[in-house]
Protein backbone atom coordinates (compact mmCIF):
# COMPACT_ATOMS: atom_id res chain seq x y z
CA UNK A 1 0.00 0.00 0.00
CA UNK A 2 1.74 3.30 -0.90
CA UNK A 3 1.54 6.13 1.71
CA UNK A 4 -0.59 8.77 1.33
CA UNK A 5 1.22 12.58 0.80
CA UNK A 6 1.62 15.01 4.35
CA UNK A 7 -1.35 17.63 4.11
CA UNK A 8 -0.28 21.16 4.49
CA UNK A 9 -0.67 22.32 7.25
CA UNK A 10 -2.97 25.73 8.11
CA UNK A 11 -2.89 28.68 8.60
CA UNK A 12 0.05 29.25 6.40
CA UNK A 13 2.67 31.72 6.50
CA UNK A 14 2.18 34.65 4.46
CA UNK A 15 5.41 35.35 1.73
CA UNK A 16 7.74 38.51 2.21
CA UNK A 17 5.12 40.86 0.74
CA UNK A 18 3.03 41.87 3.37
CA UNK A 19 -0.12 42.32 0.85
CA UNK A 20 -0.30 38.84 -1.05
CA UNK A 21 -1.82 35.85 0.89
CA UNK A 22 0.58 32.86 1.10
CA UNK A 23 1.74 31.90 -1.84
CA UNK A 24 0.33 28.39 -1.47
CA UNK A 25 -3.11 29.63 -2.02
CA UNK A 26 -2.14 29.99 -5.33
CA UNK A 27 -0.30 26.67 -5.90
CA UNK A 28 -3.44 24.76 -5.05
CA UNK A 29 -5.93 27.20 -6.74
CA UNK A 30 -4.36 25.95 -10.08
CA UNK A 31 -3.68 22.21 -9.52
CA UNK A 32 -5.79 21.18 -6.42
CA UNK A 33 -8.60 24.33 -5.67
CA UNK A 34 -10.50 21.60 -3.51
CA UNK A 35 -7.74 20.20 -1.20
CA UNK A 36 -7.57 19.02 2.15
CA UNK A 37 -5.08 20.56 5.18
CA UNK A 38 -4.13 20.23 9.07
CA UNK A 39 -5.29 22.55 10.98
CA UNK A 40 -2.82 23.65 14.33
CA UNK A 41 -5.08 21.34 16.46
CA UNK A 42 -4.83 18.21 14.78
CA UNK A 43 -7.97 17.70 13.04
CA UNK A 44 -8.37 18.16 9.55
CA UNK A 45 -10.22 20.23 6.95
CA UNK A 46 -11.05 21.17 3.22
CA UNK A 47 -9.48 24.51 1.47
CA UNK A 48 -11.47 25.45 -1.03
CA UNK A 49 -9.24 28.12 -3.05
CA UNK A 50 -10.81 29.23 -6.87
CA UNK A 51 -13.19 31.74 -6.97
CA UNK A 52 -15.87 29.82 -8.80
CA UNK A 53 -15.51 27.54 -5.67
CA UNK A 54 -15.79 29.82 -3.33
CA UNK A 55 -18.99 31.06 -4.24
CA UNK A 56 -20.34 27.74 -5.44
CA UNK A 57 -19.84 26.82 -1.05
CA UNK A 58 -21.05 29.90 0.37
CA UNK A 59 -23.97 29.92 -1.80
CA UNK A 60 -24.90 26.27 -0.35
CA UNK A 61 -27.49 25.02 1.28
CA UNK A 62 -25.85 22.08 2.57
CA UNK A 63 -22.99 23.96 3.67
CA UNK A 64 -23.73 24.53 7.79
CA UNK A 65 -22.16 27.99 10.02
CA UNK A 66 -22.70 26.30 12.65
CA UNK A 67 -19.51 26.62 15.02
CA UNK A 68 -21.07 24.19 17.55
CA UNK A 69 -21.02 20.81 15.33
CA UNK A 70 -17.83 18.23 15.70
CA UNK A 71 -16.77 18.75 12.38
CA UNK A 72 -16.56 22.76 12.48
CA UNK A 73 -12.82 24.03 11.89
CA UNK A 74 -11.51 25.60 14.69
CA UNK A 75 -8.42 27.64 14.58
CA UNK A 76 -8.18 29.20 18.32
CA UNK A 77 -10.40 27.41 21.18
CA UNK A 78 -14.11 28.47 21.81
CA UNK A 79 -14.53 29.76 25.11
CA UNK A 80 -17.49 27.30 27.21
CA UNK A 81 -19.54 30.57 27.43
CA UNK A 82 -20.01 31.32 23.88
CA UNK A 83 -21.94 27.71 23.20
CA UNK A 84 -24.50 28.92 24.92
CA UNK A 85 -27.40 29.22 21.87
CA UNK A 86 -28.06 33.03 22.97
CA UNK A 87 -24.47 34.11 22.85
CA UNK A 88 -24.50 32.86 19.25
CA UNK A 89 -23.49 35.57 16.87
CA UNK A 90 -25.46 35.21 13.48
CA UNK A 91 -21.98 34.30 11.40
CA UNK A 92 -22.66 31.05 13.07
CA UNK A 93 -26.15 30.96 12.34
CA UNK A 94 -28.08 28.62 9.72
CA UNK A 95 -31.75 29.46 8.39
CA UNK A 96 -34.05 30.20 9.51
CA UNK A 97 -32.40 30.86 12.64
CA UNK A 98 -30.28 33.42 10.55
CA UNK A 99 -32.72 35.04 8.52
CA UNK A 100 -35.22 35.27 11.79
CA UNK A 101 -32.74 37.85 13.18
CA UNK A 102 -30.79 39.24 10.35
CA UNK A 103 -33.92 40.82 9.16
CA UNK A 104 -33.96 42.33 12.55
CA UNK A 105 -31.13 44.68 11.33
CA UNK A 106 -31.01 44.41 7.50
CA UNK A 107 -32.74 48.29 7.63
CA UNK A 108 -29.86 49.42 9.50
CA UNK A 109 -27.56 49.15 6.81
CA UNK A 110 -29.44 49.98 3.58
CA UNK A 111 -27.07 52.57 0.85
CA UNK A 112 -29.97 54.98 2.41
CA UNK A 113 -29.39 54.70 5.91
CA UNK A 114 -25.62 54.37 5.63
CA UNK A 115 -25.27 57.67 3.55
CA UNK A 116 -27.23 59.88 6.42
CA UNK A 117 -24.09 59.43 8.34
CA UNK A 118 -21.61 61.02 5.92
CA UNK A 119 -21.31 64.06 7.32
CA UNK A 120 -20.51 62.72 10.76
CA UNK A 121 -18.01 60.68 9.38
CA UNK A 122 -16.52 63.26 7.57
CA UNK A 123 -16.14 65.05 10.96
CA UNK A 124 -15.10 62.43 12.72
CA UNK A 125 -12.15 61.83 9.99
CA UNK A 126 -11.39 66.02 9.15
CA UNK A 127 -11.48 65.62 13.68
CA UNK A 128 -8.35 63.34 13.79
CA UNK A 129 -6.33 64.25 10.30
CA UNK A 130 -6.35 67.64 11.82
CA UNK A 131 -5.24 66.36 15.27
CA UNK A 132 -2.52 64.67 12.89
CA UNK A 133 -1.40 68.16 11.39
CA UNK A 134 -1.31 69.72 14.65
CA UNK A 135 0.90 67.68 16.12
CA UNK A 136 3.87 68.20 13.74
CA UNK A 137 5.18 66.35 10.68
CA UNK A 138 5.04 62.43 11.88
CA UNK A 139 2.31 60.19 13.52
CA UNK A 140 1.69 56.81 13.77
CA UNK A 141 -1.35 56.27 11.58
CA UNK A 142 -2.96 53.26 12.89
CA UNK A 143 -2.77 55.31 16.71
CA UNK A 144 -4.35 58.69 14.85
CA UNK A 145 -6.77 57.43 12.05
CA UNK A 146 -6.82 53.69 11.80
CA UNK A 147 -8.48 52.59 15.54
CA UNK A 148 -9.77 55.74 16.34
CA UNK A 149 -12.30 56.64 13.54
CA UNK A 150 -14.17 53.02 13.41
CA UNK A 151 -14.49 53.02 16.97
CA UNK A 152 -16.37 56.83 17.20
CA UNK A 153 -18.18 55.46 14.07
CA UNK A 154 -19.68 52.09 15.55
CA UNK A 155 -20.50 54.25 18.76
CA UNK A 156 -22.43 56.65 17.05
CA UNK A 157 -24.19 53.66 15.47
CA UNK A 158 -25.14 51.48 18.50
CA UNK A 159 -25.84 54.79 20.22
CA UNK A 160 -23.12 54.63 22.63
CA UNK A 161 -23.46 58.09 25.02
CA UNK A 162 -19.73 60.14 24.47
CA UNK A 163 -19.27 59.74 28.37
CA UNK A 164 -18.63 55.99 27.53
CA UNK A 165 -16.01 56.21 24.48
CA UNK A 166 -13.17 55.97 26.96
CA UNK A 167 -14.52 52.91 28.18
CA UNK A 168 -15.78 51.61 25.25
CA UNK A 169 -12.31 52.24 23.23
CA UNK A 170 -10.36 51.03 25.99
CA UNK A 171 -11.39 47.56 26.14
CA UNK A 172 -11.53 47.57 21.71
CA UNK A 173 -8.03 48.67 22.08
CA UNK A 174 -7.18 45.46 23.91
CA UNK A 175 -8.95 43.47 21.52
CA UNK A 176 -7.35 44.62 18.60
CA UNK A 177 -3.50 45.58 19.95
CA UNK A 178 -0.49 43.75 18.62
CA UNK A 179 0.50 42.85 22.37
CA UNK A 180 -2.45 41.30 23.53
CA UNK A 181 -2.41 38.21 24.68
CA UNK A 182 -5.54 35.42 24.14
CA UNK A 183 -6.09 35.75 28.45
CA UNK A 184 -6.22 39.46 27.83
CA UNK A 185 -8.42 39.26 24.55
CA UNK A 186 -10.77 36.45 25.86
CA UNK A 187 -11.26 39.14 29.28
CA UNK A 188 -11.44 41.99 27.44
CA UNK A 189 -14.53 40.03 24.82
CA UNK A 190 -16.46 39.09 28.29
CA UNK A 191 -16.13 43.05 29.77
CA UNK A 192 -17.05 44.17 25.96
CA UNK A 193 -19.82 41.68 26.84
CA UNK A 194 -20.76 43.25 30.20
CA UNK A 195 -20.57 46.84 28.88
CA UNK A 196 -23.02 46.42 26.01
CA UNK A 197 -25.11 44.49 28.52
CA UNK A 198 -25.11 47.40 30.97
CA UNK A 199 -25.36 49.96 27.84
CA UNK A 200 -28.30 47.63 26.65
CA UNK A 201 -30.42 47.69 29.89
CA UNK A 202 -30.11 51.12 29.69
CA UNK A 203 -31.84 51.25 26.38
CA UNK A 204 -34.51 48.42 27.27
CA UNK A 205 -36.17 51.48 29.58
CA UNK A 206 -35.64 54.43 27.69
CA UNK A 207 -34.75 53.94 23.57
CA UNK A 208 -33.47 56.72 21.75
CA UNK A 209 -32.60 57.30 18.46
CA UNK A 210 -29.84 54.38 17.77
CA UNK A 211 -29.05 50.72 16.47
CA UNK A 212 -29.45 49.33 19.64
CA UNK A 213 -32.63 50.65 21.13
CA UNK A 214 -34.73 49.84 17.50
CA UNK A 215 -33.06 46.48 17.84
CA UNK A 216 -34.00 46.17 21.37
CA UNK A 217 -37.89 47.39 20.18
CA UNK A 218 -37.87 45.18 17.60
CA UNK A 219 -37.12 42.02 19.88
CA UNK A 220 -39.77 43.15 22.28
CA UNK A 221 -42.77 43.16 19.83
CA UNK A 222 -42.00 39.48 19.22
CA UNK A 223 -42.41 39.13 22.92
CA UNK A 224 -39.28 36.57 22.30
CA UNK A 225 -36.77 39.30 24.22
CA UNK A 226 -33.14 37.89 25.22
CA UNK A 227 -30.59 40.40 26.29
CA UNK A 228 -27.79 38.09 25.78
CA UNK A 229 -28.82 37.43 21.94
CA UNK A 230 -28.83 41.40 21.62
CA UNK A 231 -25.26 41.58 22.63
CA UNK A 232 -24.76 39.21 20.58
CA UNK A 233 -25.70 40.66 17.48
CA UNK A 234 -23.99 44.00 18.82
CA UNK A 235 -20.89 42.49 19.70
CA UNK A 236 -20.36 40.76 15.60
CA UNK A 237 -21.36 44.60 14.55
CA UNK A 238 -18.42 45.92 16.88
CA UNK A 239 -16.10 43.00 15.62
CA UNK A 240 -17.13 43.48 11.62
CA UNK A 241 -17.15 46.93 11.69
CA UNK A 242 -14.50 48.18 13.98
CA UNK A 243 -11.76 45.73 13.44
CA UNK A 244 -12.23 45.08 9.69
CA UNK A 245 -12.16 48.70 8.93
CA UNK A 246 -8.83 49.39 11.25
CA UNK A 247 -7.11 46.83 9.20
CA UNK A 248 -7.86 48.14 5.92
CA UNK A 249 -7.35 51.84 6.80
CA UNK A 250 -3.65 50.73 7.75
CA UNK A 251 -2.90 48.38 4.89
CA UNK A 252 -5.13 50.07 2.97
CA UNK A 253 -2.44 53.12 3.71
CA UNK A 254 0.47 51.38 3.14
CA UNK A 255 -0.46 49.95 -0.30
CA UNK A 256 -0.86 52.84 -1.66
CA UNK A 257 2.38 54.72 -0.38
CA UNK A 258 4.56 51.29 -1.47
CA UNK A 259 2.55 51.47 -5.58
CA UNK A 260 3.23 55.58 -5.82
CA UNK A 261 1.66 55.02 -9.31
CA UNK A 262 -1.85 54.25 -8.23
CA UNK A 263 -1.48 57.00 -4.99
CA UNK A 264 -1.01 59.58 -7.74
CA UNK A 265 -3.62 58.21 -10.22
CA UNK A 266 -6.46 58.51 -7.00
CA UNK A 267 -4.18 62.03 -5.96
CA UNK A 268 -5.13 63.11 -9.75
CA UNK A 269 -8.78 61.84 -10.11
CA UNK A 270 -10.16 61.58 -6.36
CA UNK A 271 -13.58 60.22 -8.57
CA UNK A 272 -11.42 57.06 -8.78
CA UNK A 273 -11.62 56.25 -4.81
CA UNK A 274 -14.79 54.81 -4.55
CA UNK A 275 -13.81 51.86 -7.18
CA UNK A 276 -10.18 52.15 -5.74
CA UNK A 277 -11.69 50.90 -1.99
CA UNK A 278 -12.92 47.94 -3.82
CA UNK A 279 -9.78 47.19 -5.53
CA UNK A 280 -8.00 47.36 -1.86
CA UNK A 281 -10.46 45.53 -0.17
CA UNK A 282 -10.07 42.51 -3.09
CA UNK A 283 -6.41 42.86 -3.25
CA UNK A 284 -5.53 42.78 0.51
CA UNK A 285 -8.50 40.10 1.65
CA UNK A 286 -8.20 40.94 5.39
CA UNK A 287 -10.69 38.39 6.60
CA UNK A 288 -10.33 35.67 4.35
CA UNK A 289 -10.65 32.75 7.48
CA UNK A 290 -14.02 33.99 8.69
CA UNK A 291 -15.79 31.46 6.24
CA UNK A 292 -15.53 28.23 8.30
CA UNK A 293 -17.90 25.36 7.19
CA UNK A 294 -19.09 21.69 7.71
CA UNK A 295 -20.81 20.13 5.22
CA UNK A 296 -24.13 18.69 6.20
CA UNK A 297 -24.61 16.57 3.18
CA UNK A 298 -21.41 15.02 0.76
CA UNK A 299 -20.79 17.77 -1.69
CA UNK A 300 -18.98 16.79 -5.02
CA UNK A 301 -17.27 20.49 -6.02
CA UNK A 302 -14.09 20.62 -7.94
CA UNK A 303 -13.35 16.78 -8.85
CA UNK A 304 -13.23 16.01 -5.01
CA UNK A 305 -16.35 14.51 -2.87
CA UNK A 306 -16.35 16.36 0.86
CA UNK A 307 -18.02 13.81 3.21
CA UNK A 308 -20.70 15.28 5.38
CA UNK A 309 -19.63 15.87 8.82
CA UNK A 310 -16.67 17.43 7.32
CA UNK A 311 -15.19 21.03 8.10
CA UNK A 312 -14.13 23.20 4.91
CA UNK A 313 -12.76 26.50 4.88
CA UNK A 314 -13.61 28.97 1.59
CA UNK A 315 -10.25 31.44 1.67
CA UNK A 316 -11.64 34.04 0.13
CA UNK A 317 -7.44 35.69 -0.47
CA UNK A 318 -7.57 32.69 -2.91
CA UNK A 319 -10.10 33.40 -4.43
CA UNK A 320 -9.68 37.73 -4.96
CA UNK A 321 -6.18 36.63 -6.13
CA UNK A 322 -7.67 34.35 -9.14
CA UNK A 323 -6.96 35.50 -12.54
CA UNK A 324 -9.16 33.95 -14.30
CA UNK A 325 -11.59 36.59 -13.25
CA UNK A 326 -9.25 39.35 -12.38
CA UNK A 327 -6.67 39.54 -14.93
CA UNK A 328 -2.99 40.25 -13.25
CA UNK A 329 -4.93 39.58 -10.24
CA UNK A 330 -1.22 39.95 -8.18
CA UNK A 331 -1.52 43.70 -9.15
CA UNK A 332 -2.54 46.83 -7.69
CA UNK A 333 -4.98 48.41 -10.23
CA UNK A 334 -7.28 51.08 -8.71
CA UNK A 335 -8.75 51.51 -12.30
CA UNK A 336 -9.84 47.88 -12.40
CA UNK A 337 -13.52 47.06 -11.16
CA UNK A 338 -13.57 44.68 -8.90
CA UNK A 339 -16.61 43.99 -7.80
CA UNK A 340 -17.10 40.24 -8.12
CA UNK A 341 -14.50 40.02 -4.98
CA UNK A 342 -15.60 38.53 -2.16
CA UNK A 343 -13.49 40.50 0.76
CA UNK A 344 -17.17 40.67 2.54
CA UNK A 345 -18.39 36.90 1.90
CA UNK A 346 -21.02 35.71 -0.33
CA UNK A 347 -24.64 34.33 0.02
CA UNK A 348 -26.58 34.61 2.70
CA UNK A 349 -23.68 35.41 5.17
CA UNK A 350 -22.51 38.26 3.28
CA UNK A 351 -21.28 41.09 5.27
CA UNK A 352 -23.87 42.99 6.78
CA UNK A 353 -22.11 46.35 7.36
CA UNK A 354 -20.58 46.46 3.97
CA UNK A 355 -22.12 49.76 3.19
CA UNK A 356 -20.95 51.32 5.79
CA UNK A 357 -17.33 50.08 5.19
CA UNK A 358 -17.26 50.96 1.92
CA UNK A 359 -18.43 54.70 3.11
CA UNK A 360 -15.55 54.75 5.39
CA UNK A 361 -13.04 54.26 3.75
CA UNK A 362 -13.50 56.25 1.13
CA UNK A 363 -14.13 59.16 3.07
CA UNK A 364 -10.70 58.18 5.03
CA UNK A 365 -8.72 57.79 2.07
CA UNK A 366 -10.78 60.63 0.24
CA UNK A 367 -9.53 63.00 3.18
CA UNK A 368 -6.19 62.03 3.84
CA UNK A 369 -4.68 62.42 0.35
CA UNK A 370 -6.78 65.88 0.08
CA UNK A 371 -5.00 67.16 3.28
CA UNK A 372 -1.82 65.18 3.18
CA UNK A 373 -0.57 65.08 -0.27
CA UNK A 374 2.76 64.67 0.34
CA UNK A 375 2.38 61.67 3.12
CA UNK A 376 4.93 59.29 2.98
CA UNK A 377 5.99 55.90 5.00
CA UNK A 378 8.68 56.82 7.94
CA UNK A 379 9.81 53.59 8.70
CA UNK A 380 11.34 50.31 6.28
CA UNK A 381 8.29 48.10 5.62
CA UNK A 382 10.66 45.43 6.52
CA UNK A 383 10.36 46.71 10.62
CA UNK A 384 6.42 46.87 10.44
CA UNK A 385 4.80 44.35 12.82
CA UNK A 386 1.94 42.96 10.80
CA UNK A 387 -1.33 40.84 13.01
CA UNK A 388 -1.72 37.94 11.20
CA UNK A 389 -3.83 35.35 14.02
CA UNK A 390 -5.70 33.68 11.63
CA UNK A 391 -8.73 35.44 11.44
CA UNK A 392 -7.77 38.77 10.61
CA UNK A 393 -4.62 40.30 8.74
CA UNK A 394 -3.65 44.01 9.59
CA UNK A 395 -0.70 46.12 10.82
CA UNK A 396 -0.15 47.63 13.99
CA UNK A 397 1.57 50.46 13.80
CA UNK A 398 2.30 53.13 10.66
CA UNK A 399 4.48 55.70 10.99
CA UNK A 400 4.14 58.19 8.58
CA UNK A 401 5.40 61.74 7.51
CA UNK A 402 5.00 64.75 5.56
């Protein structure tokens, strides 16, 4: 009996450009795009890599998001507390579970709703590029812009009073810091936990005008109420649209100060940025782990048969990298249009706060090279400390000039 071949093993390491996904991604997406790995704990699961793959499993029905069943990949442990049904956040959610309360906050983040808060964000950002200015010619980016301008944006959108920010940014920062430790970030989830709580019971007596007290409305008149499955949802609305958007203000940054010729193409036509957050978002894939799977039936996809009961993960780097739908897919291009990426998911578990992303950063990037045209990296990408956990790539620190 021959042997069978090692699997790879996953997560794997990234290549010496800090924007490209490891360059195994593509070595399988071209002879093996269905493939199984080893995951860090043992167990094993499928990589699904090409980008007609990809969408073919997210757009499955027998494709579960369950985190709670045996065959669900796990890359870092799942703390007892969050099996509990209620603390459930609806990424791990199958209909009609999901769509039950997804539609509870679907309204809060049509193109309509989204676009009222421009002019906040736009203060918020002019608030902290200013600061930037003031304070000479460096600054650490990610410090300034980066964490500071989600977080003020997600609080005006739960409804978070400004007395709380401190606290409220304070326990993010710990989530989100390069030095954290998994103690510190698993205490700092259960105090996010107990603040929204708090913040929550608040709103269950007196609603105002906010994300949180409609959602909290809107649970009551299905006389179904559970705080904890509010915090729930609020806490995945804090992770997707706080941490996401940190990330890809910082890399975002940095891609575009290490390809000078597409900083001075959206320098020259600012109409470009819009298109150009797109191209970013495809090209640097941030969050291309968040789409673990177990197959509930056996699902023939790409030559190979995955067995239900099986875990699969659709790397969505792979498949924003794949040429076959963008041509020189490897390259910068802030003219291309990118739109078939899928840097927020696909199907039914497609990013609920994309909107609003999208908004930010081009307002971020919008501002920044209108007020700081001649920003420029002050440090050798070589000493940048990139986060790379595996569920979320991003840089901690930028230090810039002008």
């Amino acid at each position: 009996m021959s042997e069978q071949p090692e699997l790879p093993t996953f997560p794997m390491e990234r290549g010496k450009c800090p924007f490209d996904p490891p360059p195994q991604y593509g070595e399988l997406r071209e002879t093996e795009p269905v493939s199984q790995a080893t995951l860090r704990n043992g167990s094993t699961a499928w990589l699904v890599t090409s980008h007609e793959h990809v969408r073919q499993i997210l757009a499955d029905p027998r494709v579960s998001s369950d985190r709670q069943l045996p065959g669900c990949p796990r890359l870092i442990p799942v703390p007892p507390a969050m099996m509990n049904p209620s603390m459930r956040p609806l990424v791990a959610m199958d209909p009609p579970e999901h769509t039950e309360h997804r539609r509870m906050v679907t309204a809060e983040f049509t193109v309509k709703r989204i676009q009222g808060m421009r002019p906040r964000i736009q203060e918020i950002v002019d608030e902290h590029i200013d600061k930037m200015l003031a304070g000479g010619g460096t600054a650490d980016l990610v410090a300034a812009l980066a964490r500071p301008v989600p977080s003020l944006v997600i609080c005006e959108l739960l409804g978070v009073p400004y007395e709380l920010h401190h606290d409220f940014h304070r326990i993010s920062e710990v989530i989100v810091h390069g030095d954290s430790t998994p103690p510190m970030i698993g205490a700092a989830i259960m105090e996010l936990r107990k603040f929204l709580g708090e913040l929550i019971a608040v709103k269950e007596q007196d609603p105002g005008e906010d994300l949180l007290s409609r959602l909290v409305v809107r649970y009551q008149e299905t006389g179904e109420y559970d705080r904890e499955r509010v915090i729930s949802t609020a806490q995945i609305l804090l992770n997707a649209g706080h941490e996401t958007t940190t990330s890809m203000i910082g890399l975002g940054t940095l891609a575009l100060l290490e390809h000078p010729e597409q900083l001075a193409a959206l320098q020259n036509d600012p109409s470009l940025i819009p298109g150009a957050v797109d191209e970013l978002l495809r090209y640097l894939s941030i969050a291309d782990m968040a789409t673990f799977r177990t197959a509930t039936e056996d699902i023939e996809i790409g030559g190979k048969v995955i067995p239900a009961g099986e875990g699969l993960i659709a790397l969505g780097a792979a498949a924003n990298r794949d040429s076959s739908v963008f041509p020189d897919a490897d390259t910068l291009d802030v003219h291309r249009n990118p739109r078939q990426h899928v840097a927020f998911g696909y199907g039914i578990h497609q990013c609920l706060g994309q909107n609003l992303g999208r908004l930010e950063l081009e307002i971020v990037f919008t501002t920044l090279l209108s007020k700081i045209p001649g920003l420029k990296l002050a440090a050798p990408v070589e000493s940048l400390k990139f986060r790379s956990d595996g569920l979320l790539y991003g840089i901690y620190s930028l230090p810039v000039s002008w």
